[in-house]
PDB file of N, CA and C in Angstrom:
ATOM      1  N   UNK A   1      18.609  82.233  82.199  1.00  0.00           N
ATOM      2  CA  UNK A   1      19.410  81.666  81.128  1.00  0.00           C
ATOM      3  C   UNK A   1      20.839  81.373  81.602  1.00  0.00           C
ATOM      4  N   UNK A   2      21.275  82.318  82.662  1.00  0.00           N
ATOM      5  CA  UNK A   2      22.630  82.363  82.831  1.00  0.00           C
ATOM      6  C   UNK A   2      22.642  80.956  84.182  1.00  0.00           C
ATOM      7  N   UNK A   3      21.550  80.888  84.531  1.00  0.00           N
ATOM      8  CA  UNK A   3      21.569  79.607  85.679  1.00  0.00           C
ATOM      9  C   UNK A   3      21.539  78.385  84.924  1.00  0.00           C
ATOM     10  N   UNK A   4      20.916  78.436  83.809  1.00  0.00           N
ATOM     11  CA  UNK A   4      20.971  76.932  82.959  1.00  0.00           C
ATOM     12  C   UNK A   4      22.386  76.285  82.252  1.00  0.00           C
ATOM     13  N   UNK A   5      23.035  77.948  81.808  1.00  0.00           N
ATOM     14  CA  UNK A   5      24.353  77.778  81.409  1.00  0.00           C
ATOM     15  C   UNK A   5      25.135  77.304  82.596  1.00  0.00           C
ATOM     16  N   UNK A   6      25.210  77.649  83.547  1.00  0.00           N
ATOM     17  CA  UNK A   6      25.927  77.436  84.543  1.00  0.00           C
ATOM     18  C   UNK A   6      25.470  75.514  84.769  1.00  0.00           C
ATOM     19  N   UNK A   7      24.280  75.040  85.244  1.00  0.00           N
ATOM     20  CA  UNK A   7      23.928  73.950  85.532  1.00  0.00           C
ATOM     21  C   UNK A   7      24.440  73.169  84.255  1.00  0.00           C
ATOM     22  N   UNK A   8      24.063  73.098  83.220  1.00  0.00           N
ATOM     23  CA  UNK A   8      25.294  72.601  81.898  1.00  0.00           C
ATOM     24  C   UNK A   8      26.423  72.233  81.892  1.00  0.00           C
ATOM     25  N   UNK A   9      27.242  73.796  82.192  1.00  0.00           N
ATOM     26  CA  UNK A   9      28.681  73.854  82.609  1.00  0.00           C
ATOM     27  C   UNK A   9      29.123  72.642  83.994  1.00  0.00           C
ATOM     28  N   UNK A  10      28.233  73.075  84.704  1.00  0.00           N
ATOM     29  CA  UNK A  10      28.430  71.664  86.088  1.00  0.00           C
ATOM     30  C   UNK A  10      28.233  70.433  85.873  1.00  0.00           C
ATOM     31  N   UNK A  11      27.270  70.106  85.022  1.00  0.00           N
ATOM     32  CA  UNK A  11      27.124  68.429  84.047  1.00  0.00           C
ATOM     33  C   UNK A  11      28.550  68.004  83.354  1.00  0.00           C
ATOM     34  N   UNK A  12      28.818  69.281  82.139  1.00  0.00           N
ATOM     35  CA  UNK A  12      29.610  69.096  80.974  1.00  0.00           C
ATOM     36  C   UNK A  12      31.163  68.333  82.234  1.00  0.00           C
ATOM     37  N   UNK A  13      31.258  69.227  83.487  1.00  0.00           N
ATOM     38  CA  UNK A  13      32.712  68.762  84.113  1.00  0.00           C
ATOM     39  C   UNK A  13      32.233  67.155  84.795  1.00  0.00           C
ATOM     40  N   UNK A  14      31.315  67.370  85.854  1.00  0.00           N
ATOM     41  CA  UNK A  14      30.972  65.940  86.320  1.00  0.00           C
ATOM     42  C   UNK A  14      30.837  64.870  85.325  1.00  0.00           C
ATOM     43  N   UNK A  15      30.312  64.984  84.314  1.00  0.00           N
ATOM     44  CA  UNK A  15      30.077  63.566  83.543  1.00  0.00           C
ATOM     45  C   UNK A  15      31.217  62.970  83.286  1.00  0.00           C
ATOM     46  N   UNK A  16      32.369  63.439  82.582  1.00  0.00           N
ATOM     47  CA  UNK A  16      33.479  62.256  82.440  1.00  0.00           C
ATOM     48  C   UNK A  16      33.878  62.375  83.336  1.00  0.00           C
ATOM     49  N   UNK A  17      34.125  62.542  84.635  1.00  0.00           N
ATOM     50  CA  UNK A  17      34.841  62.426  86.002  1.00  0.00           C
ATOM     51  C   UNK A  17      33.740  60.866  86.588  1.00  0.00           C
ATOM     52  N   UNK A  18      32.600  61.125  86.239  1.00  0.00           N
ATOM     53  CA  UNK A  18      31.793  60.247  87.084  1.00  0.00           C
ATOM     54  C   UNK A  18      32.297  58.650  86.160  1.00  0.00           C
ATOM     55  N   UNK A  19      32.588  59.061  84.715  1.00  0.00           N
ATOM     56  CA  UNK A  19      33.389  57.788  84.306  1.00  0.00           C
ATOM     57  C   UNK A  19      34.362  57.283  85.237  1.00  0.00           C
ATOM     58  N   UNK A  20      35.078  57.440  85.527  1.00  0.00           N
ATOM     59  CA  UNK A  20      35.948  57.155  86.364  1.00  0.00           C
ATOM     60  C   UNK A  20      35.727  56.481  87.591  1.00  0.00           C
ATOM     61  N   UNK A  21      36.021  54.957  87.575  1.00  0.00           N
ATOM     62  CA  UNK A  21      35.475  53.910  88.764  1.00  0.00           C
ATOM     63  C   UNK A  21      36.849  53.804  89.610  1.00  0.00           C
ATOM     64  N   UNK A  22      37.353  54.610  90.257  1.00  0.00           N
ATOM     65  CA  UNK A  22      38.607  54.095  91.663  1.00  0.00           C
ATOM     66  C   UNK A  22      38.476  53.398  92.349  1.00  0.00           C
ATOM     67  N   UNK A  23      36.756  53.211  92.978  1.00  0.00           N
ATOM     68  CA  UNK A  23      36.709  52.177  93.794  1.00  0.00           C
ATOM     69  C   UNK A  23      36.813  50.717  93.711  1.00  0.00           C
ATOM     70  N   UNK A  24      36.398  50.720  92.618  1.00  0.00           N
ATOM     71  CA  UNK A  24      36.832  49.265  91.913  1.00  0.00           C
ATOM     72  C   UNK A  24      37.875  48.277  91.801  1.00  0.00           C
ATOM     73  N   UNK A  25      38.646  49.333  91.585  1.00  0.00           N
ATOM     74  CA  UNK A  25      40.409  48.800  91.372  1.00  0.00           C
ATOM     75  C   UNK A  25      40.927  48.766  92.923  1.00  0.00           C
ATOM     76  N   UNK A  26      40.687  49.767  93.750  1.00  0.00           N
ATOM     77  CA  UNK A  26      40.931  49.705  95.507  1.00  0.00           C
ATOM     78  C   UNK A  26      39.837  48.559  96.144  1.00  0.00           C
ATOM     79  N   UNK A  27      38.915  47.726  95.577  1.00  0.00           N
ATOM     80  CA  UNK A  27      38.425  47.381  96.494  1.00  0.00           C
ATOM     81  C   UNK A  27      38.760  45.265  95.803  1.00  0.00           C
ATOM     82  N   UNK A  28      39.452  45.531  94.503  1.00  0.00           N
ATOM     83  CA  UNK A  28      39.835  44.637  94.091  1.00  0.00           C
ATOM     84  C   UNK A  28      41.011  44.277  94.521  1.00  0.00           C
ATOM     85  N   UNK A  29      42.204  44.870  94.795  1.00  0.00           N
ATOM     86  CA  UNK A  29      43.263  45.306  95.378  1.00  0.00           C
ATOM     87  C   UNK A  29      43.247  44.839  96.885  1.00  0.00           C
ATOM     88  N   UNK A  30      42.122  44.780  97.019  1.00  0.00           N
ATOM     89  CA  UNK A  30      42.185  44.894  99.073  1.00  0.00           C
ATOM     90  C   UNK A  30      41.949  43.307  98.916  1.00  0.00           C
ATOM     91  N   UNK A  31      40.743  43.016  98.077  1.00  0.00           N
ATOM     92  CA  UNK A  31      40.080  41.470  98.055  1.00  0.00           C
ATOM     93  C   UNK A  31      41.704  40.520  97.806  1.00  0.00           C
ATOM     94  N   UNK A  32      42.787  40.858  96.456  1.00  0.00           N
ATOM     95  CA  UNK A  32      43.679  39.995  96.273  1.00  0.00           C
ATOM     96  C   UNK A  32      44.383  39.865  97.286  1.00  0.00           C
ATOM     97  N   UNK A  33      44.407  41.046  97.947  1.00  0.00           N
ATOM     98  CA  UNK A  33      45.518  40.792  99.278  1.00  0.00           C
ATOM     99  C   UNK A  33      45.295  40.677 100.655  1.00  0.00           C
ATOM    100  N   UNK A  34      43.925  40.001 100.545  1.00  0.00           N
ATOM    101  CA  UNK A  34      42.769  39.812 101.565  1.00  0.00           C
ATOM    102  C   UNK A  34      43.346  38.020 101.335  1.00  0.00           C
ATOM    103  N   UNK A  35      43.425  37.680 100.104  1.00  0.00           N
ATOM    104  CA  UNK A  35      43.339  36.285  99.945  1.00  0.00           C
ATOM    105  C   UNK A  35      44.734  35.928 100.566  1.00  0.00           C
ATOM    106  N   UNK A  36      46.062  36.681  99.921  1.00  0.00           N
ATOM    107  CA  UNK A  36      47.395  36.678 100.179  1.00  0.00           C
ATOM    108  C   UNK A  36      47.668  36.476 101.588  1.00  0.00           C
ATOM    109  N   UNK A  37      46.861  37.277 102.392  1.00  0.00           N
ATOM    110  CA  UNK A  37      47.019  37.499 103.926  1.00  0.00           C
ATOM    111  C   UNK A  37      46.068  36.420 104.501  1.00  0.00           C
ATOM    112  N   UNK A  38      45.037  35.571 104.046  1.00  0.00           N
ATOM    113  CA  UNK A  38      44.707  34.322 104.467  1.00  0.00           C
ATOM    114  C   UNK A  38      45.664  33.101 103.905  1.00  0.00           C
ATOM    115  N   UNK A  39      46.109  33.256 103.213  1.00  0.00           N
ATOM    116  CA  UNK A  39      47.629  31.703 102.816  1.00  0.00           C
ATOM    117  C   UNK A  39      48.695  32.119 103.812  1.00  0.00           C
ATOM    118  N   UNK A  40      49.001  33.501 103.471  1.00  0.00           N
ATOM    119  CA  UNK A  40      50.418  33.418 104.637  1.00  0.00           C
ATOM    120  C   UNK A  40      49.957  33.474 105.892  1.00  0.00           C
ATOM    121  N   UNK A  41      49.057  33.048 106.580  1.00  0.00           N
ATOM    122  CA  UNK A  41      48.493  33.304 107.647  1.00  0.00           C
ATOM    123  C   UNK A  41      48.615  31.530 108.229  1.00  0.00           C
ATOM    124  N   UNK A  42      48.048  30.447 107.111  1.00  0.00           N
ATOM    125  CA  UNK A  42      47.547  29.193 107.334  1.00  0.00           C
ATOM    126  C   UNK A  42      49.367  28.960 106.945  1.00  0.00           C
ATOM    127  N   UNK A  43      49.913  29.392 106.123  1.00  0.00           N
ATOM    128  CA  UNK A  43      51.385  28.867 106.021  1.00  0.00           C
ATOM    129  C   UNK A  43      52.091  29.325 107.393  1.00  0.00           C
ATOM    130  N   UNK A  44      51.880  30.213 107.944  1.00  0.00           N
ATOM    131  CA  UNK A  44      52.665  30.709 109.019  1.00  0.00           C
ATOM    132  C   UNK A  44      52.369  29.987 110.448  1.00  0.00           C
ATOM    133  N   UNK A  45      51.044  29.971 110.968  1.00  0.00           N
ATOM    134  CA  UNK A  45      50.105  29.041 111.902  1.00  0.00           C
ATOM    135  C   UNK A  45      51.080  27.491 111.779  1.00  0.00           C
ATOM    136  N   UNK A  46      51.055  27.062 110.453  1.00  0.00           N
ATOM    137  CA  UNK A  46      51.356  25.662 110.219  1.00  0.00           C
ATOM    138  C   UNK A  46      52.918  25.393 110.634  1.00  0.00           C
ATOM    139  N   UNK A  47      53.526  26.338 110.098  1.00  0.00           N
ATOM    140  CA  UNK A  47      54.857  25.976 110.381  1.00  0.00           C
ATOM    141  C   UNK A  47      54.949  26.657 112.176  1.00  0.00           C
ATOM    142  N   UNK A  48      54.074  27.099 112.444  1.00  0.00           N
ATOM    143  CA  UNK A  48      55.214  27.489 114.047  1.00  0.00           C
ATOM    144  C   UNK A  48      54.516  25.994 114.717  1.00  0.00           C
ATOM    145  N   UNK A  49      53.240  25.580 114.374  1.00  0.00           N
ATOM    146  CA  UNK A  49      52.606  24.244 114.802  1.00  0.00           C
ATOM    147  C   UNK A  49      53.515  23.067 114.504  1.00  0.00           C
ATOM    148  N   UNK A  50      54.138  23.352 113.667  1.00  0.00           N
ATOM    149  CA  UNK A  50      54.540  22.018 113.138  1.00  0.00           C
ATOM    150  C   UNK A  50      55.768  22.154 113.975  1.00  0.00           C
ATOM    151  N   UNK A  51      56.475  23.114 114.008  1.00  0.00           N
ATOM    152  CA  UNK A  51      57.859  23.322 114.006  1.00  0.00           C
ATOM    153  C   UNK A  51      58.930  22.770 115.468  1.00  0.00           C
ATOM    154  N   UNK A  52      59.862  22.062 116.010  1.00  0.00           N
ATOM    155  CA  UNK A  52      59.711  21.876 117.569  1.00  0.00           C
ATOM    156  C   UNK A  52      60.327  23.384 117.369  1.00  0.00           C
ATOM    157  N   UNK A  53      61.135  24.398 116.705  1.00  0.00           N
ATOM    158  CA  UNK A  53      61.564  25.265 117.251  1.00  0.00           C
ATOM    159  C   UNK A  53      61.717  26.009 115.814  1.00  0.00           C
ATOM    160  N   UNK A  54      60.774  27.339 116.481  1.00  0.00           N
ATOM    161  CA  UNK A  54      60.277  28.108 114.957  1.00  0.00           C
ATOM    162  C   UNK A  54      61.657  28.757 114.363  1.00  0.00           C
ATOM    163  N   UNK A  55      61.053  28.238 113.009  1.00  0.00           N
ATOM    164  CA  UNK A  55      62.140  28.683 111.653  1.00  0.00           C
ATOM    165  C   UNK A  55      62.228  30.194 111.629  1.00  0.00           C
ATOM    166  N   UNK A  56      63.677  30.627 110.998  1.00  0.00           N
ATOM    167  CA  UNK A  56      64.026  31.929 110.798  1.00  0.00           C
ATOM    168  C   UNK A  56      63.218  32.635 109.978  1.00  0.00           C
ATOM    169  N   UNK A  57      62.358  31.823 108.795  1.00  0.00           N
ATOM    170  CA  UNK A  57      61.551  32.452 108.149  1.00  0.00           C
ATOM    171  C   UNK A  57      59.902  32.435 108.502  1.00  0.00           C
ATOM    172  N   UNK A  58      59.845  32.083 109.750  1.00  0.00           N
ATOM    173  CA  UNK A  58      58.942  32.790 110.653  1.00  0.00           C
ATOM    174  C   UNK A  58      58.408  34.024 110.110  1.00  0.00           C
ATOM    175  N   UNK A  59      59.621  34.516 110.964  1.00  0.00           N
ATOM    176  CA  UNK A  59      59.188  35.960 111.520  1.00  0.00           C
ATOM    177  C   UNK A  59      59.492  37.053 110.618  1.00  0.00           C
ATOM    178  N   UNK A  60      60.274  36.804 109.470  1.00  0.00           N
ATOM    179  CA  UNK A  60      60.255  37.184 107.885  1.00  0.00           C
ATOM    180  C   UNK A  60      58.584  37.418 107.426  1.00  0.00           C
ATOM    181  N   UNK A  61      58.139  36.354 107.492  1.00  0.00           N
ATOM    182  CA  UNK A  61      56.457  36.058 107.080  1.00  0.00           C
ATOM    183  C   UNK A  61      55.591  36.369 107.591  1.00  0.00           C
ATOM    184  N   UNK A  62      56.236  36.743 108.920  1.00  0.00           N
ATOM    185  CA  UNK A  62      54.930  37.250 109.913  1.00  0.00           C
ATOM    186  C   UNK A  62      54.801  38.811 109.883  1.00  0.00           C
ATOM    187  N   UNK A  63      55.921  39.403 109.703  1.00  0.00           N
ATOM    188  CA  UNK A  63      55.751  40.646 109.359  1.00  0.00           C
ATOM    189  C   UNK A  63      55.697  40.681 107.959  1.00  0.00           C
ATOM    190  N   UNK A  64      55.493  40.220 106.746  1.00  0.00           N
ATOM    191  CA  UNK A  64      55.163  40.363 105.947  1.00  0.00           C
ATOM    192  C   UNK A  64      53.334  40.092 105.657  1.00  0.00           C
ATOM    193  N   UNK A  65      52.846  39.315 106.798  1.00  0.00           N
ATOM    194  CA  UNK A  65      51.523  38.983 106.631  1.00  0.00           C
ATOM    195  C   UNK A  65      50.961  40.115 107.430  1.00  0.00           C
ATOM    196  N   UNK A  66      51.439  40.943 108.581  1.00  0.00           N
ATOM    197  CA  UNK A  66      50.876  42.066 109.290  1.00  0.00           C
ATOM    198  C   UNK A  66      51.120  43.359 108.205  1.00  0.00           C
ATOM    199  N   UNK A  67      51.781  43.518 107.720  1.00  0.00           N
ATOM    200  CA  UNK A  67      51.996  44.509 106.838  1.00  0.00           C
ATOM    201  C   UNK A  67      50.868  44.111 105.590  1.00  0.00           C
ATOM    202  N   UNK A  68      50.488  42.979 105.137  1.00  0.00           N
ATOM    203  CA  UNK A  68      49.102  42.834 104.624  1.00  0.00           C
ATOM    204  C   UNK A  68      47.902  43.109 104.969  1.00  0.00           C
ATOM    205  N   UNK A  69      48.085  42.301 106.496  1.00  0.00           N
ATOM    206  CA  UNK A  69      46.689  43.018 106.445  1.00  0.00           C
ATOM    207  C   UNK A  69      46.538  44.906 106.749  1.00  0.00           C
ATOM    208  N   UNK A  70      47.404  45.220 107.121  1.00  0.00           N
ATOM    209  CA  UNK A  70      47.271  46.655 107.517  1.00  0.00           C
ATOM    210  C   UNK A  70      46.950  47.678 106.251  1.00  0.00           C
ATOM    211  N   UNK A  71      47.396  46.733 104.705  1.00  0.00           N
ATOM    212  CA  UNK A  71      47.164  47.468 103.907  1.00  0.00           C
ATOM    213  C   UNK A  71      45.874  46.611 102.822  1.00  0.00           C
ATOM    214  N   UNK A  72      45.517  45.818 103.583  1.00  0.00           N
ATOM    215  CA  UNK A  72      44.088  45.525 103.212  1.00  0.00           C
ATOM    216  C   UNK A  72      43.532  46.154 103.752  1.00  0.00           C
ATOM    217  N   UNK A  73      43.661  46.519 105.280  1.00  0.00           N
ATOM    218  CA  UNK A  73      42.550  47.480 105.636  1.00  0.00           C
ATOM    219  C   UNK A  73      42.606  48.834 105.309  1.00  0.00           C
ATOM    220  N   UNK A  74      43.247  49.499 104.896  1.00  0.00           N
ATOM    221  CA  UNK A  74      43.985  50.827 104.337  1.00  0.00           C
ATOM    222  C   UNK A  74      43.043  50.714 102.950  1.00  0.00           C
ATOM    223  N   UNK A  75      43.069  50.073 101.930  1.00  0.00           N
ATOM    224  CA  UNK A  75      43.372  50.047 100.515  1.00  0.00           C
ATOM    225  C   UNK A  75      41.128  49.683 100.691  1.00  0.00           C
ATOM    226  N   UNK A  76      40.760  49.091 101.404  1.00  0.00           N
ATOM    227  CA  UNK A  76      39.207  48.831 101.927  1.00  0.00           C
ATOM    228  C   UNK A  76      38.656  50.351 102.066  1.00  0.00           C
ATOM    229  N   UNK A  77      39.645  51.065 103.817  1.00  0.00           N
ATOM    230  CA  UNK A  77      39.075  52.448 103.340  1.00  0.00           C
ATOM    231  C   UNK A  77      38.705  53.207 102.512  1.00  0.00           C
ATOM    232  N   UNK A  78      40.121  53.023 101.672  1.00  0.00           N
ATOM    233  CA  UNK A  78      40.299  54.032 100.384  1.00  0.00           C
ATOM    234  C   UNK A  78      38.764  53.908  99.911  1.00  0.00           C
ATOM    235  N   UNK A  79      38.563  52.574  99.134  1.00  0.00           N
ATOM    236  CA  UNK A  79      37.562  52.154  98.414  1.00  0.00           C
ATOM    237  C   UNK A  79      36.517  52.306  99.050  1.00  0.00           C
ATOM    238  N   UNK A  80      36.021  52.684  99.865  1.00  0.00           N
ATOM    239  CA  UNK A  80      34.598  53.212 100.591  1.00  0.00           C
ATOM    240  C   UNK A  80      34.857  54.710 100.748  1.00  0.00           C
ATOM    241  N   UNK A  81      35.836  55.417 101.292  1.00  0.00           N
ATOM    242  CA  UNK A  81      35.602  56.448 100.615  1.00  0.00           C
ATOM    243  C   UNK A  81      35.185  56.997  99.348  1.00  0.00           C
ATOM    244  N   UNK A  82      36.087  56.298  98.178  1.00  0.00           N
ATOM    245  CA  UNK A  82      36.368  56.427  96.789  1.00  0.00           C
ATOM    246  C   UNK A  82      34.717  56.202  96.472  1.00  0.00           C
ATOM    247  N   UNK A  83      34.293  55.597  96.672  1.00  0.00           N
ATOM    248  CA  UNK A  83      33.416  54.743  96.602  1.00  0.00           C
ATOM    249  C   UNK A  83      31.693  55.740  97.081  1.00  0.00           C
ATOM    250  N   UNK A  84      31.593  56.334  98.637  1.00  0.00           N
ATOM    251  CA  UNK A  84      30.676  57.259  98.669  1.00  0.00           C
ATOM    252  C   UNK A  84      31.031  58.590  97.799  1.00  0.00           C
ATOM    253  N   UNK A  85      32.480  59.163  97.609  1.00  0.00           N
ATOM    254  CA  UNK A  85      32.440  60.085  96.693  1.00  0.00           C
ATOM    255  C   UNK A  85      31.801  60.166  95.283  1.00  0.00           C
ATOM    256  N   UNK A  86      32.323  58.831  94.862  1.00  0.00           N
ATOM    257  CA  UNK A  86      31.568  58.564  93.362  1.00  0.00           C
ATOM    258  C   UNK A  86      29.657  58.405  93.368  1.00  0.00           C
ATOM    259  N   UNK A  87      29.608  58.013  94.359  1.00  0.00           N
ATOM    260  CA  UNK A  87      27.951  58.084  94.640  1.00  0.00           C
ATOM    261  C   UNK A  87      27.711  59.174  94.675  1.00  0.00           C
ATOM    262  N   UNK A  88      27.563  60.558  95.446  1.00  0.00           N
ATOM    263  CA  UNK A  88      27.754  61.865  95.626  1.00  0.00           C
ATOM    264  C   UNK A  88      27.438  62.374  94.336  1.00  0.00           C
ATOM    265  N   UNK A  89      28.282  62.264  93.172  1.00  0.00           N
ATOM    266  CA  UNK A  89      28.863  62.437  92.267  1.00  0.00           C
ATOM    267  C   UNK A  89      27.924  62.243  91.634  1.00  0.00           C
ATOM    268  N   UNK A  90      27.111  60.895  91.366  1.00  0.00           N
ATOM    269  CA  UNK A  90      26.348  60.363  90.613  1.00  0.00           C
ATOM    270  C   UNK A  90      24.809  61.171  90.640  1.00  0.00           C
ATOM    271  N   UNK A  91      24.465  61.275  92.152  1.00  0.00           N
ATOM    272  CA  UNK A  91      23.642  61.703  92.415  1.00  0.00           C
ATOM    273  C   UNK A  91      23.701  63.037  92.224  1.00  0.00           C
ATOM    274  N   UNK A  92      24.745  63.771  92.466  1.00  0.00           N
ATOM    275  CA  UNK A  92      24.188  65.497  91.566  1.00  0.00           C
ATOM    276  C   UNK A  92      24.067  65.251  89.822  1.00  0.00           C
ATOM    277  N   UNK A  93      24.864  63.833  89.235  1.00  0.00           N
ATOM    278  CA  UNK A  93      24.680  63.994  87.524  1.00  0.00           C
ATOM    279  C   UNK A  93      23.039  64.225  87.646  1.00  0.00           C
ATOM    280  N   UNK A  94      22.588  62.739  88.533  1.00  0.00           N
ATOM    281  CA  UNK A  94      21.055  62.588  88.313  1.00  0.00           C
ATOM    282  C   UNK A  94      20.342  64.198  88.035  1.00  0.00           C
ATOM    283  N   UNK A  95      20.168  64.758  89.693  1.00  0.00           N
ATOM    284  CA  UNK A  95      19.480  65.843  90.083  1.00  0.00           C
ATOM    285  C   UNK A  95      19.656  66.789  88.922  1.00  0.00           C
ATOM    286  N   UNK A  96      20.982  67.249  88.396  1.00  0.00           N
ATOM    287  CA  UNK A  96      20.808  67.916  87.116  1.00  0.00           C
ATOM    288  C   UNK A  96      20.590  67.950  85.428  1.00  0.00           C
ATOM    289  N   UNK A  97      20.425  66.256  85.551  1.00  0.00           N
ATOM    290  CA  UNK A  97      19.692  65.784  84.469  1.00  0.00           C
ATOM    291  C   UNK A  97      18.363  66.123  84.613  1.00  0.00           C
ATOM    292  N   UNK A  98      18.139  65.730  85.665  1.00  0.00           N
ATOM    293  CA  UNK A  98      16.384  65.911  85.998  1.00  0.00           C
ATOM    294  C   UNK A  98      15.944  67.440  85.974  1.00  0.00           C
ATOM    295  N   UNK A  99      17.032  68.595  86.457  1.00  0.00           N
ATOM    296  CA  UNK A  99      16.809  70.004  86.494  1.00  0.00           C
ATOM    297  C   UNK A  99      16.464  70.773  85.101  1.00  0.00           C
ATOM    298  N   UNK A 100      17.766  69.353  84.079  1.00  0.00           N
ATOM    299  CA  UNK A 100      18.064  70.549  82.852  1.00  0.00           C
ATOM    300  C   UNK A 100      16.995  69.638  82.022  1.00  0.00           C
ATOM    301  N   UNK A 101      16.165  68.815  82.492  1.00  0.00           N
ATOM    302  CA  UNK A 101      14.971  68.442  81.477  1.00  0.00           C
ATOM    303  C   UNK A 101      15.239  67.751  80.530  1.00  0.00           C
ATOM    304  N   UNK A 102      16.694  66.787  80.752  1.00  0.00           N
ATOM    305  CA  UNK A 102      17.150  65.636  80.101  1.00  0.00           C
ATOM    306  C   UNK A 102      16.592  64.311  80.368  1.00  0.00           C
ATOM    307  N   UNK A 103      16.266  64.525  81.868  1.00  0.00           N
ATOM    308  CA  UNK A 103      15.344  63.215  82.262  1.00  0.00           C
ATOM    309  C   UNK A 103      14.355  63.594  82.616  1.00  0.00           C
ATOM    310  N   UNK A 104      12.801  62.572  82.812  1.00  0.00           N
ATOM    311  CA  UNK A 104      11.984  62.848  83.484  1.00  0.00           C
ATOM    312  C   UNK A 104      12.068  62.800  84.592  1.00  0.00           C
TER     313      UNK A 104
END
């Protein structure tokens, strides 16, 4: 009896936590500034191509486009971490739905 209370008690905390989607918002986050870091990329390319002698706002843009992608790839991690945790997560709700005879 005292193991069922307990398996309960471990549902009652996981279930609204498993509400909770982080990866979503981190992997939406990475995609907008996935796009950001392909324009300043084709704007930056264009002007040193075009340019006979590259503009001061170069190299303003160029470290502003490396500092993108570094946190597209950062903000990607997150969201695959975030992301197998919440799976994890999901999969013990399952297993103790199925234990406490909520599911078949």
């Amino acid at each position: 009896m005292q193991e069922r209370a307990a398996l309960e008690q471990e549902l009652a905390v996981l279930a609204p936590a498993a509400r909770e989607r982080r990866s979503a918002g981190l992997f939406l986050r990475a995609a907008i500034e996935a796009f950001c870091f392909v324009v300043i990329t084709g704007v930056s390319l264009k002007l040193f191509r075009d340019s006979a002698r590259t503009p001061l706002f170069f190299w303003p843009l160029s470290l502003l486009d490396a500092l993108l992608l570094w946190d597209v790839i950062r903000g990607f991690r997150e969201g695959r971490a975030s992301l197998r945790h919440e799976l994890r997560r999901e999969a013990r709700i399952r297993e103790l739905r199925t234990v406490l005879g909520i599911d078949p």
